[in-house]
Structures are given as structure tokens and as C-alpha cells.
C-alpha atoms as a PDB file:
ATOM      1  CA  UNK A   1    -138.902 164.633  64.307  1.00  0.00           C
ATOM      2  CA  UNK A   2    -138.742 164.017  60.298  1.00  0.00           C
ATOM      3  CA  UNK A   3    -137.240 166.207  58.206  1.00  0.00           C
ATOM      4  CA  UNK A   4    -139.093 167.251  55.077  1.00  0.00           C
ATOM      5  CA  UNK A   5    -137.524 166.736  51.988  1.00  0.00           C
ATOM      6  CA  UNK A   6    -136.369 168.987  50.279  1.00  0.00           C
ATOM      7  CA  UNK A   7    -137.540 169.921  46.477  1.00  0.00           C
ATOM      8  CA  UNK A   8    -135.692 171.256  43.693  1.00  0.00           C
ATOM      9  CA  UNK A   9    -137.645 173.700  41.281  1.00  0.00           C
ATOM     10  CA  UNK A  10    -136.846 171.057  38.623  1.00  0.00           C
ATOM     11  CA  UNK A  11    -139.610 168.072  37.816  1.00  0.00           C
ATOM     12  CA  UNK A  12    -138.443 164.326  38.482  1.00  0.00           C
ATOM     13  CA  UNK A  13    -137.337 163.026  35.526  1.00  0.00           C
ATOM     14  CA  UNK A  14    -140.179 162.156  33.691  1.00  0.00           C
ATOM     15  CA  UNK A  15    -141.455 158.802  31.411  1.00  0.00           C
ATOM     16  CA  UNK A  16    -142.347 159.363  28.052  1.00  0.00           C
ATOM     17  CA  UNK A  17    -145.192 156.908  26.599  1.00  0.00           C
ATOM     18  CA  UNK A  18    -143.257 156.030  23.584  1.00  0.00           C
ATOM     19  CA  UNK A  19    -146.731 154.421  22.085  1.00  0.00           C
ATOM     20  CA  UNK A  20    -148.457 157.958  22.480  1.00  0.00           C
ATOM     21  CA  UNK A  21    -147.682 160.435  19.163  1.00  0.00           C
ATOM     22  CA  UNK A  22    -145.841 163.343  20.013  1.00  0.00           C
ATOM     23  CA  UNK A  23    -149.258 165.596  20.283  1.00  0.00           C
ATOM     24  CA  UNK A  24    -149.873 163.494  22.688  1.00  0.00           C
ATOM     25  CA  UNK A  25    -146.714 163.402  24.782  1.00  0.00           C
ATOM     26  CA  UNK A  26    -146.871 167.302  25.137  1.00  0.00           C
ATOM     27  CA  UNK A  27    -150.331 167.543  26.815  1.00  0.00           C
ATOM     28  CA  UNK A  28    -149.652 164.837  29.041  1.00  0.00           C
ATOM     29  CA  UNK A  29    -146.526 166.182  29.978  1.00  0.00           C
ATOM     30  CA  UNK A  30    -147.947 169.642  30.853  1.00  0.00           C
ATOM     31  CA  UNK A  31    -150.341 167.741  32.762  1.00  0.00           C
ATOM     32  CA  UNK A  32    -147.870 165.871  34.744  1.00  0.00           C
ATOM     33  CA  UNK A  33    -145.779 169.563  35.713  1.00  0.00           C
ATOM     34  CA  UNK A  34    -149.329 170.717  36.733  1.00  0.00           C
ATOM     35  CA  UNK A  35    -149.870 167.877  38.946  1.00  0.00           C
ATOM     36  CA  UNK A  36    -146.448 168.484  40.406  1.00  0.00           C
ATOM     37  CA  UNK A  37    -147.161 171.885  41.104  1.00  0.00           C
ATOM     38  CA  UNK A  38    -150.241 170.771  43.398  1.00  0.00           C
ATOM     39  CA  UNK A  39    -153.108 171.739  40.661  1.00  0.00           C
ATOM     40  CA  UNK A  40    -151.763 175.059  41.005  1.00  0.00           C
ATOM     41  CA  UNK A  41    -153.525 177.399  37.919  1.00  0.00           C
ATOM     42  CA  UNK A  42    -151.957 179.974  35.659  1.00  0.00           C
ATOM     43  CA  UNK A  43    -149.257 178.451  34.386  1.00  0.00           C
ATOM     44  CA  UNK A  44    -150.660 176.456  31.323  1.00  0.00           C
ATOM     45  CA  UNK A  45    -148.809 178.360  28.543  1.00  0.00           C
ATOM     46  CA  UNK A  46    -145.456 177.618  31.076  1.00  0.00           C
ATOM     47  CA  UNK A  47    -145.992 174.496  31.185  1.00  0.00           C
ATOM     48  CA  UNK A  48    -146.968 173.974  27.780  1.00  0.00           C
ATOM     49  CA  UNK A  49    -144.005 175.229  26.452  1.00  0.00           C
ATOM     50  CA  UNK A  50    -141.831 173.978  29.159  1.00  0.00           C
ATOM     51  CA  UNK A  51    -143.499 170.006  28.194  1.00  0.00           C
ATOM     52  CA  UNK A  52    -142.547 170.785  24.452  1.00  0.00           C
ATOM     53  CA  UNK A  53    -139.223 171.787  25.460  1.00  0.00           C
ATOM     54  CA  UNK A  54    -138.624 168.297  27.520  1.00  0.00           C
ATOM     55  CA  UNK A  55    -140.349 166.160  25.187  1.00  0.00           C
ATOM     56  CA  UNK A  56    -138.232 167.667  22.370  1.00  0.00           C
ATOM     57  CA  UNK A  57    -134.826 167.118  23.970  1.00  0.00           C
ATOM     58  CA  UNK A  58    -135.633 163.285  25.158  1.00  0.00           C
ATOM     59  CA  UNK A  59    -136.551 162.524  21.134  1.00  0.00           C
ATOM     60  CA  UNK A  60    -133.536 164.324  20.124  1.00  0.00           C
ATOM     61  CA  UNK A  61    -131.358 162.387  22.859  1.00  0.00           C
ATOM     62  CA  UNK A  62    -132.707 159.332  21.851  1.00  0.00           C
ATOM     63  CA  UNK A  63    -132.100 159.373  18.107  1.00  0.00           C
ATOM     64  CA  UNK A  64    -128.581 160.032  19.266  1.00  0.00           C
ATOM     65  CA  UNK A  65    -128.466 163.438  18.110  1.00  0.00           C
ATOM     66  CA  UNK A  66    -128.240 165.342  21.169  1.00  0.00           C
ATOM     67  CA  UNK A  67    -128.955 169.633  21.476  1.00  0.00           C
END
């Protein structure tokens, strides 16, 4: 018998489309935690702000100036 993996509460880590502007980034982002979630609704504004959060920190951690 397989054992089912277990998940962590916290996404994969994610790829950011470097090409897409940072309005764009967000949405997708949200998108991507909803998918995760199994199309699960009421959480837009959660993941919304959770997206901005992640998108935020990668930018900041890639201009080298870290949070």
C-alpha cells in the first residue's frame, strides 16, 4: 500500500514570469495558490494579499536587497 504524501500548508516554491509586469505577477500568483488549494472559493482577498506578499519578497531578494 502507498503512502500519501504528505503536504505542508506552505505553496511549492513558485516561478515568477520575469517578462510579465508586476500587475501581472500578482494575479497569476493568486491564481496559482487557488489552484493549489483545489479551486477551493473564499479566499481571494487571502490569496491576493498572500501573492503580493511572495511576489514582493522574490523582487526584493533578487535585487539583492533582502527583507
Amino acid at each position: 500500500m502507498k503512502k500519501k504524501p504528505i503536504h505542508k500548508n506552505s505553496a511549492p516554491v513558485f516561478h515568477v514570469d520575469e517578462s510579465a509586469s508586476l500587475e501581472e505577477q500578482i494575479p497569476q500568483r493568486a491564481h496559482e495558490l487557488w489552484h493549489q488549494r483545489g479551486h477551493e472559493h473564499g479566499h481571494d482577498l487571502t490569496d491576493r494579499l498572500r501573492a503580493e506578499c511572495e511576489i514582493n519578497e522574490w523582487h526584493q531578494k533578487k535585487l539583492g536587497g533582502g527583507i
